[in-house]
PDB file of N, CA and C in Angstrom:
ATOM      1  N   UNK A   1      -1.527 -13.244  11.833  1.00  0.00           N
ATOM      2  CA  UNK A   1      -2.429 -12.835  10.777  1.00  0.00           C
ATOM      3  C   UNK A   1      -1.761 -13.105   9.431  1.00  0.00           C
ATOM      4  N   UNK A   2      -2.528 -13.604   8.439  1.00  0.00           N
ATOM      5  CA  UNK A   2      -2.270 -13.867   7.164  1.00  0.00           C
ATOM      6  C   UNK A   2      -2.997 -12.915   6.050  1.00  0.00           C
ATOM      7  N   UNK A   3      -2.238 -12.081   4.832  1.00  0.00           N
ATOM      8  CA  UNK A   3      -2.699 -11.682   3.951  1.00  0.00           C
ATOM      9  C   UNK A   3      -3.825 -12.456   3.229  1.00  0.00           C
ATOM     10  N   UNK A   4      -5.494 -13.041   3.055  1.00  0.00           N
ATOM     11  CA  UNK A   4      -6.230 -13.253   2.593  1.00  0.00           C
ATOM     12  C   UNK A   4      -6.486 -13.135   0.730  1.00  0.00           C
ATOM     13  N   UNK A   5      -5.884 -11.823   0.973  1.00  0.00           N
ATOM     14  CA  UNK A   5      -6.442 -11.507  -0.307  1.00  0.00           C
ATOM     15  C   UNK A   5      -6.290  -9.643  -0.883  1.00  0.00           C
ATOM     16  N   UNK A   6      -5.733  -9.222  -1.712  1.00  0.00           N
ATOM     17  CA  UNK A   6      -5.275  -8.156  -2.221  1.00  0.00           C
ATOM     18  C   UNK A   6      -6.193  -7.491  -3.309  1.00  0.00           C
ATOM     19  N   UNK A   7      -6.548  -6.244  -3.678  1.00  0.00           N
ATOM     20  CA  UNK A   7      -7.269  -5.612  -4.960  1.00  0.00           C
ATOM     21  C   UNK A   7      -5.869  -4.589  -5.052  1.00  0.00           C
ATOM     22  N   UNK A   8      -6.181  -4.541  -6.691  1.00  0.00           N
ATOM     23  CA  UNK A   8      -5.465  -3.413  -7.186  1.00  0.00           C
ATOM     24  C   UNK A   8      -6.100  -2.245  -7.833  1.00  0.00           C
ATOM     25  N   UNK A   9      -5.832  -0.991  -7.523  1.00  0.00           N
ATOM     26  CA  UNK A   9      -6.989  -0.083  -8.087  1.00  0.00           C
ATOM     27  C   UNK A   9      -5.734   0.949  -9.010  1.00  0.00           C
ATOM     28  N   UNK A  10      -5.460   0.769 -10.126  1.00  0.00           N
ATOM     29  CA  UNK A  10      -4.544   1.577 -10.986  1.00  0.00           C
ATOM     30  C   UNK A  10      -4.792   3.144 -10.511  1.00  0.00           C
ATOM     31  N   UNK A  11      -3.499   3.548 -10.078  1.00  0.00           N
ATOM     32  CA  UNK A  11      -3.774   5.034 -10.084  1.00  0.00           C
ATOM     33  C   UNK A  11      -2.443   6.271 -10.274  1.00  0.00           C
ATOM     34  N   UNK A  12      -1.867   5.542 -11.180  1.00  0.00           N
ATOM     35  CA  UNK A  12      -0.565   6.168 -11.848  1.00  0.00           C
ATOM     36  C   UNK A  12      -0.641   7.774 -11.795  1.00  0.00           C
ATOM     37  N   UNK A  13       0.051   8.337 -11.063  1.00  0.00           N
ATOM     38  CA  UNK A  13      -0.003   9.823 -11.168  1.00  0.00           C
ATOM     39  C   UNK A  13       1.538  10.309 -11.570  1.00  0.00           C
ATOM     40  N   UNK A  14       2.652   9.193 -12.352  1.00  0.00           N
ATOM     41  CA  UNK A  14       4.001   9.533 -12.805  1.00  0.00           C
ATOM     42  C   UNK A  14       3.903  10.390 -13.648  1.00  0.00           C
ATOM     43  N   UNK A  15       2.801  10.772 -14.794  1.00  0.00           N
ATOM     44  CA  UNK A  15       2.701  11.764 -15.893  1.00  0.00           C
ATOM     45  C   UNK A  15       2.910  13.519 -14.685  1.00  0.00           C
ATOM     46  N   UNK A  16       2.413  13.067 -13.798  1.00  0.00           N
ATOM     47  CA  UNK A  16       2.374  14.378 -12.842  1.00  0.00           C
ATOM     48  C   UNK A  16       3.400  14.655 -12.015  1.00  0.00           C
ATOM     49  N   UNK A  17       4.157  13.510 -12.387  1.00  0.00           N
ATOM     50  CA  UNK A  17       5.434  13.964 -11.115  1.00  0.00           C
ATOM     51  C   UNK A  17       5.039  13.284  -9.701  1.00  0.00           C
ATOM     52  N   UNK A  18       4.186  12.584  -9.497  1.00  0.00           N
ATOM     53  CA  UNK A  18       3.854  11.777  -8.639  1.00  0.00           C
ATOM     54  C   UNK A  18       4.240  10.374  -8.119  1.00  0.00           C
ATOM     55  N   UNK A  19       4.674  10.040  -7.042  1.00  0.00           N
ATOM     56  CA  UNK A  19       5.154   8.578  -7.306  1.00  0.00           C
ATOM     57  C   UNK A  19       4.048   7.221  -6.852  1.00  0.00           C
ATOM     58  N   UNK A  20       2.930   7.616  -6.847  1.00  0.00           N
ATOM     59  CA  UNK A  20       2.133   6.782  -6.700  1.00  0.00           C
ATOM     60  C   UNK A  20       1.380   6.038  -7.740  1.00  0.00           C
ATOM     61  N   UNK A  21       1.431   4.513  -7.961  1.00  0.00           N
ATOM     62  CA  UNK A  21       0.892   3.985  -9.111  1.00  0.00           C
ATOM     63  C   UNK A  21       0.286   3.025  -8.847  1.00  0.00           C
ATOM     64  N   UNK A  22      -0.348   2.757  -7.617  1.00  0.00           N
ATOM     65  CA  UNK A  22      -2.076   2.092  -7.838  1.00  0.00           C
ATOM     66  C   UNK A  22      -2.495   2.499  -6.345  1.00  0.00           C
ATOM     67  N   UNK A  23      -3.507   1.954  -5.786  1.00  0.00           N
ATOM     68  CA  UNK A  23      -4.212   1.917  -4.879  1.00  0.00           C
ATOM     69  C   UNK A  23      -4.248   0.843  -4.244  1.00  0.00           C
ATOM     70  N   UNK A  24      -4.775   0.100  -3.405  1.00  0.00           N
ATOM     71  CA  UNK A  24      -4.777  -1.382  -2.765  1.00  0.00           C
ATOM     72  C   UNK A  24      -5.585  -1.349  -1.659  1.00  0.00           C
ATOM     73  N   UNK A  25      -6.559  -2.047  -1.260  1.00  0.00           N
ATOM     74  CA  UNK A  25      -7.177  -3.078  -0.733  1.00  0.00           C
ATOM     75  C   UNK A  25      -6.923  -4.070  -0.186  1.00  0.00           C
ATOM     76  N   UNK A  26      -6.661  -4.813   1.110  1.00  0.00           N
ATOM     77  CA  UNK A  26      -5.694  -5.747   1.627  1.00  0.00           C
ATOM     78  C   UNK A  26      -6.594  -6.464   2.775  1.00  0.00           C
ATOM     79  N   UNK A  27      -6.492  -7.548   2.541  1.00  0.00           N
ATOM     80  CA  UNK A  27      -7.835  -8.180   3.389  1.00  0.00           C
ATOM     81  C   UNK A  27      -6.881  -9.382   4.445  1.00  0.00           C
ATOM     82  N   UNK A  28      -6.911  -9.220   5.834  1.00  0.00           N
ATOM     83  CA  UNK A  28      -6.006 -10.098   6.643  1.00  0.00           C
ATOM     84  C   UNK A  28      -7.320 -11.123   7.393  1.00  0.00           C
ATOM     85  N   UNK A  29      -6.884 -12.693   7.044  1.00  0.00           N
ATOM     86  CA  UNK A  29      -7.082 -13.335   7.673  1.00  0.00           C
ATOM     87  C   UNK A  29      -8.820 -13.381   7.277  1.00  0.00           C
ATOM     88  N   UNK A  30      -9.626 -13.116   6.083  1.00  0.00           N
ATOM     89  CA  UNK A  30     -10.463 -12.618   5.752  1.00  0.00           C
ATOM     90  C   UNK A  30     -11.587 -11.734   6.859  1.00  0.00           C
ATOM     91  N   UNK A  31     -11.433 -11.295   7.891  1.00  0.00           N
ATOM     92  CA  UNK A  31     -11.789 -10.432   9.024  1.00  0.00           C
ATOM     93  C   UNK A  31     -11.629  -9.307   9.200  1.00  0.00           C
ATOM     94  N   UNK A  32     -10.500  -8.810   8.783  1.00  0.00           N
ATOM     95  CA  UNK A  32     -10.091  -6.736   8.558  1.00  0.00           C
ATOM     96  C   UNK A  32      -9.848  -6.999   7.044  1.00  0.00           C
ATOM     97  N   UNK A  33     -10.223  -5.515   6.280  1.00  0.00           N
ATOM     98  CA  UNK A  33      -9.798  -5.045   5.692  1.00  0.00           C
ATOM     99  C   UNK A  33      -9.310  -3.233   5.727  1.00  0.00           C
ATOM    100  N   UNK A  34      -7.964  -2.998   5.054  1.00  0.00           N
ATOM    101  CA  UNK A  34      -7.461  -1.723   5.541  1.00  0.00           C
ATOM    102  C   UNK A  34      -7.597  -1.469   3.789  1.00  0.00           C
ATOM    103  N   UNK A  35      -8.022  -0.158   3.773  1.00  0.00           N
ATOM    104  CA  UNK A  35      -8.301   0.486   2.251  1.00  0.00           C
ATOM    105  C   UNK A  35      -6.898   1.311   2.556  1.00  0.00           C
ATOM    106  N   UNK A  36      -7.031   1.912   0.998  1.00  0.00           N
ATOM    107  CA  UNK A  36      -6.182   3.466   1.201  1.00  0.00           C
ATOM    108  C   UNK A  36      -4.680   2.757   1.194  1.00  0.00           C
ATOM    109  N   UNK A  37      -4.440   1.886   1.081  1.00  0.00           N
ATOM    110  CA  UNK A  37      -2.805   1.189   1.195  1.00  0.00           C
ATOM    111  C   UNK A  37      -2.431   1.652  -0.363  1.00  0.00           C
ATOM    112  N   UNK A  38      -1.173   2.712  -0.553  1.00  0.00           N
ATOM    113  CA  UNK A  38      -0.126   2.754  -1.917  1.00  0.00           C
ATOM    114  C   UNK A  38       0.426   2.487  -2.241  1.00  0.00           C
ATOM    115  N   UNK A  39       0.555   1.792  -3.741  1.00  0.00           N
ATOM    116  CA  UNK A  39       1.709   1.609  -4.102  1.00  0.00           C
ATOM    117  C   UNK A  39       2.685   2.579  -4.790  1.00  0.00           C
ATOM    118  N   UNK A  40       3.861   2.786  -4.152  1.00  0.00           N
ATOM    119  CA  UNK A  40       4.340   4.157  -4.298  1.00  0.00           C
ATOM    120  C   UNK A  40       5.870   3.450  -5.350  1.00  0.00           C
ATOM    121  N   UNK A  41       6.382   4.499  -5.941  1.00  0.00           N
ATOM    122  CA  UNK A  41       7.427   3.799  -6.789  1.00  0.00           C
ATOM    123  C   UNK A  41       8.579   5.146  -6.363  1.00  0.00           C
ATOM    124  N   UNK A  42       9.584   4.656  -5.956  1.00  0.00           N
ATOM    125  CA  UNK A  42      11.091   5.268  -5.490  1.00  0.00           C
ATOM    126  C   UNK A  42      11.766   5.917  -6.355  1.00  0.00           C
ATOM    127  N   UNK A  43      12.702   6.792  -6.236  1.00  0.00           N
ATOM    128  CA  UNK A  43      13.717   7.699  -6.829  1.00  0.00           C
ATOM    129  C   UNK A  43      14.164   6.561  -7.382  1.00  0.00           C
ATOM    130  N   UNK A  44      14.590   5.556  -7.317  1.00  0.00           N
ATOM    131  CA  UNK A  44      15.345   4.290  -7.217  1.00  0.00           C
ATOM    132  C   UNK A  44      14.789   3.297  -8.338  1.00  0.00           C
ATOM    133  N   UNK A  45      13.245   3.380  -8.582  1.00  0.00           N
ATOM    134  CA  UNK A  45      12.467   2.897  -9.159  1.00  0.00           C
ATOM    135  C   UNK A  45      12.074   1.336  -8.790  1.00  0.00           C
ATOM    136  N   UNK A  46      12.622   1.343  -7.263  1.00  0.00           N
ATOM    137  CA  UNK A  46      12.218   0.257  -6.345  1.00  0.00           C
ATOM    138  C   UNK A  46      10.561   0.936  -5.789  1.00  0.00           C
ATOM    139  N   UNK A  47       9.685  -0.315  -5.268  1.00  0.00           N
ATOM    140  CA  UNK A  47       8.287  -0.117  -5.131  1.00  0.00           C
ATOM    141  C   UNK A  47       8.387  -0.245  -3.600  1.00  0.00           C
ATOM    142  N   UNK A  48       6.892  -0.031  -2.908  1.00  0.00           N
ATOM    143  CA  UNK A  48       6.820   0.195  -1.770  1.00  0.00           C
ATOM    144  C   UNK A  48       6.282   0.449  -1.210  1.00  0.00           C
ATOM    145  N   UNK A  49       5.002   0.208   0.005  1.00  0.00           N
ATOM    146  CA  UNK A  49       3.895   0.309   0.611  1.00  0.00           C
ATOM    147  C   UNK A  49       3.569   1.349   1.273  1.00  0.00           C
ATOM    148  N   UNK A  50       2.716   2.494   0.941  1.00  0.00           N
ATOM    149  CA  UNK A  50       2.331   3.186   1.820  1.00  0.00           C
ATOM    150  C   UNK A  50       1.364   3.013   2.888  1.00  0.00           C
ATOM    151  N   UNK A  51       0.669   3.028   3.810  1.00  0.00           N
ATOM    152  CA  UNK A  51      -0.212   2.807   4.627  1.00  0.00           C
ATOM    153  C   UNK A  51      -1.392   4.251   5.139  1.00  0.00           C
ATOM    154  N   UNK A  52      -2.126   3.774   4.915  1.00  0.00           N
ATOM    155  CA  UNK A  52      -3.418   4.839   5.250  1.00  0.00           C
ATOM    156  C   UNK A  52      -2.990   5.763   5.965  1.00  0.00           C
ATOM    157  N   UNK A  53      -2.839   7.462   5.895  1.00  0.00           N
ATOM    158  CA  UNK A  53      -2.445   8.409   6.683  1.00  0.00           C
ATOM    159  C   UNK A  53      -3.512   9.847   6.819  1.00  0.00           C
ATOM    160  N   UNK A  54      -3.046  10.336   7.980  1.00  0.00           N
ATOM    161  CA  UNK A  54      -3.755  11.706   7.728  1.00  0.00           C
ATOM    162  C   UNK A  54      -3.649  12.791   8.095  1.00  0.00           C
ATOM    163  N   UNK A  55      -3.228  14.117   7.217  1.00  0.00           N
ATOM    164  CA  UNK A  55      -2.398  15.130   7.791  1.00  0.00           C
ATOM    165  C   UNK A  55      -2.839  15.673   9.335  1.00  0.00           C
ATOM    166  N   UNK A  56      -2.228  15.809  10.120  1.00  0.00           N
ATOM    167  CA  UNK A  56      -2.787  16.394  11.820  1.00  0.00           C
ATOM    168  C   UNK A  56      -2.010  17.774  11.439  1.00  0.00           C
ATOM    169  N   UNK A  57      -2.504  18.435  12.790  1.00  0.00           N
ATOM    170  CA  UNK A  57      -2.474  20.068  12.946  1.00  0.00           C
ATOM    171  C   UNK A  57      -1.431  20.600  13.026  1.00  0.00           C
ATOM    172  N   UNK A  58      -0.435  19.219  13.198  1.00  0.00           N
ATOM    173  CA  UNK A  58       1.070  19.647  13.001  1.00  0.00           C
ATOM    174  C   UNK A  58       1.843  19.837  11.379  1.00  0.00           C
ATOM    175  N   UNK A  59       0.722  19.635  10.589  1.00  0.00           N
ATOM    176  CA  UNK A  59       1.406  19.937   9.118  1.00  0.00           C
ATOM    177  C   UNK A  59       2.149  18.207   8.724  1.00  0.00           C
ATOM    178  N   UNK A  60       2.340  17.419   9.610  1.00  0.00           N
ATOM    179  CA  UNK A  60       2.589  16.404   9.355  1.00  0.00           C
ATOM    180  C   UNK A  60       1.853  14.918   9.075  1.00  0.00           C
ATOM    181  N   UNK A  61       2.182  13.872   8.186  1.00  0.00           N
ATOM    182  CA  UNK A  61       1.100  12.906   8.284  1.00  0.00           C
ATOM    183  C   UNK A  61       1.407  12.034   9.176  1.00  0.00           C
ATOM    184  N   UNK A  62       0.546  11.448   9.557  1.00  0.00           N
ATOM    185  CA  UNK A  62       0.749  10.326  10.668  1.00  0.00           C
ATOM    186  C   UNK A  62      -0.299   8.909   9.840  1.00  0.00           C
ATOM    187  N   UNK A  63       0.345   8.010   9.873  1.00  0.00           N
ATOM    188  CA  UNK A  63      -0.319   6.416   9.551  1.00  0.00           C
ATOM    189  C   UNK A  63      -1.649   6.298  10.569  1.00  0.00           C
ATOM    190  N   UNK A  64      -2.688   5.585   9.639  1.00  0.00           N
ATOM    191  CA  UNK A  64      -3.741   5.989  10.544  1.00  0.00           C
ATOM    192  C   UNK A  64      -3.463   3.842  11.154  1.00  0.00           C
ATOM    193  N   UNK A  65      -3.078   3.582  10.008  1.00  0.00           N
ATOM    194  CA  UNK A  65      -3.018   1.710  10.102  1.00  0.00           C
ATOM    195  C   UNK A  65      -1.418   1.731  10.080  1.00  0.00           C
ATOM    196  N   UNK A  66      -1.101   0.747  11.130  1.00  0.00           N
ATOM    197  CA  UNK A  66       0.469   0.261  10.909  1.00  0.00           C
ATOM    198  C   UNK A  66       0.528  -1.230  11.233  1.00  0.00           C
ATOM    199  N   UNK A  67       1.158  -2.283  10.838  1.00  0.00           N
ATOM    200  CA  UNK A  67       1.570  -3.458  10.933  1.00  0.00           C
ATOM    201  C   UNK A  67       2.602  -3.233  11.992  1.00  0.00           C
ATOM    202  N   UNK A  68       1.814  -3.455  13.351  1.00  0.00           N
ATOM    203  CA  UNK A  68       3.020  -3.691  14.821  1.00  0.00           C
ATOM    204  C   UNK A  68       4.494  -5.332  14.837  1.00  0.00           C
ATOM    205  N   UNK A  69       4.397  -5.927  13.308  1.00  0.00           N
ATOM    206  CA  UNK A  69       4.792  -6.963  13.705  1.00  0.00           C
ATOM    207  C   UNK A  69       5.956  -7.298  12.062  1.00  0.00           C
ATOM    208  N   UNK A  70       7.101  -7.085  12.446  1.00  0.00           N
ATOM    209  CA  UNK A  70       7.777  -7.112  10.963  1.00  0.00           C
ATOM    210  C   UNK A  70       7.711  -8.305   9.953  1.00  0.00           C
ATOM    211  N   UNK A  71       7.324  -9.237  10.726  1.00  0.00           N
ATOM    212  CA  UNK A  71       6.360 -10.432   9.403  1.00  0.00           C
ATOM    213  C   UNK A  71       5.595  -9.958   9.215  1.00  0.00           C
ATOM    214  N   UNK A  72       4.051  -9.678  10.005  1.00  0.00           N
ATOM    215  CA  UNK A  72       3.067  -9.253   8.732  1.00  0.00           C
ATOM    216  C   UNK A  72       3.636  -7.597   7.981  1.00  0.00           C
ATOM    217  N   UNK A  73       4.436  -6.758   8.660  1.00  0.00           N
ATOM    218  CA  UNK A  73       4.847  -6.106   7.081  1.00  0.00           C
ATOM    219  C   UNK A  73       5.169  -6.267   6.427  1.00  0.00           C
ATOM    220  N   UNK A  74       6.581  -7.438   6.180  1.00  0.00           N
ATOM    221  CA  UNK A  74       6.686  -7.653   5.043  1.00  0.00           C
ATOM    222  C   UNK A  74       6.054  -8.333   4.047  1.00  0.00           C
ATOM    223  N   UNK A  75       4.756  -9.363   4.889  1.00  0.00           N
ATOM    224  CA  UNK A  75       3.845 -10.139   4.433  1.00  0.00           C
ATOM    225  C   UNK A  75       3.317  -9.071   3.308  1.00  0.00           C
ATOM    226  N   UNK A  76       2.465  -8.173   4.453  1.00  0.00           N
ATOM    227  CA  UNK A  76       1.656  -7.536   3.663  1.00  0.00           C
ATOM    228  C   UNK A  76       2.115  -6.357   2.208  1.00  0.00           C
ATOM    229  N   UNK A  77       3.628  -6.338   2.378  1.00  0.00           N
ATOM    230  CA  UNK A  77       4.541  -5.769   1.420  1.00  0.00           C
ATOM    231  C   UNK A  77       4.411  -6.476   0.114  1.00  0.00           C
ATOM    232  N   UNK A  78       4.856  -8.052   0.487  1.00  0.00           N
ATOM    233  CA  UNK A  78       5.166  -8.699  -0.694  1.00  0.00           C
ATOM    234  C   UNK A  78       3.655  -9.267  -1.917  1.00  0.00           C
ATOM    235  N   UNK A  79       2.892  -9.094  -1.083  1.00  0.00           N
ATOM    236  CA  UNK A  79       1.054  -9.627  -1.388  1.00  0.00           C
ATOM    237  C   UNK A  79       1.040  -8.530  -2.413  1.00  0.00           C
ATOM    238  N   UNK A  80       0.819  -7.238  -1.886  1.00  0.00           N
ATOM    239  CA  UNK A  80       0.439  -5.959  -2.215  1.00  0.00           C
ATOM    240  C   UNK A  80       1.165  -6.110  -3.876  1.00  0.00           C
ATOM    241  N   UNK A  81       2.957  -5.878  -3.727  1.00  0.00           N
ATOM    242  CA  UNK A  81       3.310  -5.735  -4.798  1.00  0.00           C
ATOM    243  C   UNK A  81       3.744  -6.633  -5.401  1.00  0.00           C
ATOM    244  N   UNK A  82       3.832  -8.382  -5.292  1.00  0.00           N
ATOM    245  CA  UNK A  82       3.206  -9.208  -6.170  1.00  0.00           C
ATOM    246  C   UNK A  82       2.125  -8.992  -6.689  1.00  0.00           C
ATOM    247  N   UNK A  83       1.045  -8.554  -6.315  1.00  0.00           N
ATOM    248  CA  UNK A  83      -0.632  -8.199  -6.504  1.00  0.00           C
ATOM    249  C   UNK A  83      -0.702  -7.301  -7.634  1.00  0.00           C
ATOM    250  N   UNK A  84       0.104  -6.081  -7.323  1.00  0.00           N
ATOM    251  CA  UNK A  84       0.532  -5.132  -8.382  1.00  0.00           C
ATOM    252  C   UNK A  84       1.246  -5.180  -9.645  1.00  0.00           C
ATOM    253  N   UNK A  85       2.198  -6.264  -9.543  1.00  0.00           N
ATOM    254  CA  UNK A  85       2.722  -6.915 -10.865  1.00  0.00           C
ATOM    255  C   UNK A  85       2.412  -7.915 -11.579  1.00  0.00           C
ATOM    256  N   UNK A  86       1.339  -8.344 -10.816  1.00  0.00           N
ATOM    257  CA  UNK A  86       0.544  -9.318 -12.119  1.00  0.00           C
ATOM    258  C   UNK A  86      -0.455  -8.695 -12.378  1.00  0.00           C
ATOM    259  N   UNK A  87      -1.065  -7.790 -12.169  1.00  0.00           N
ATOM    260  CA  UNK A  87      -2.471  -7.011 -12.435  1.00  0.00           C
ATOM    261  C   UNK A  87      -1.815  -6.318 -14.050  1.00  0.00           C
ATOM    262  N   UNK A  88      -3.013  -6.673 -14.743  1.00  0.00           N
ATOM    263  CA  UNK A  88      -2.901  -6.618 -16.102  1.00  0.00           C
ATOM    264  C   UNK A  88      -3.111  -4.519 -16.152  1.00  0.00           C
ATOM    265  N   UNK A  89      -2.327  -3.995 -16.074  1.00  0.00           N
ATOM    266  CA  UNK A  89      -2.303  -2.449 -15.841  1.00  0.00           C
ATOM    267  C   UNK A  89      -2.087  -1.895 -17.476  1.00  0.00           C
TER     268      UNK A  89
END
């Protein structure tokens, strides 16, 4: 599978103490698309993909989407936040 095509949806919540600063849209192979993908920014101020999750009854989140294959993660890593650094924010 090949990254198709990326959206960026600005959603900076750093004024809040938050480390999330956009949203994303990620379209593979133009056939799936997975919403809800973050771009999250590190203690480090290195960037970094979150993937669609959702708290279960254990108080914990679990990924509802995961990339089973460490090329398309990093594929879909590098799309995302290339995608994110040219987006006129």
């Amino acid at each position: 599978m090949t990254v198709t095509s990326v959206k960026i949806y600005p959603f900076d919540t750093s004024e809040l103490g938050g480390m999330v600063r956009a949203m994303a849209e990620v379209v593979l192979d133009n056939v799936l698309m997975i919403k809800g993908v973050k771009v999250m920014e590190g203690k480090g101020g290195g960037l970094f993909v979150s993937y669609p999750s959702q708290k279960g009854k254990d108080g914990n989140f679990h990924e509802l989407v995961a990339p089973m294959c460490d090329n398309l993660k990093k594929q879909i890593r590098r799309a995302v936040v290339d995608a994110f650094k040219d987006a006129d924010l």
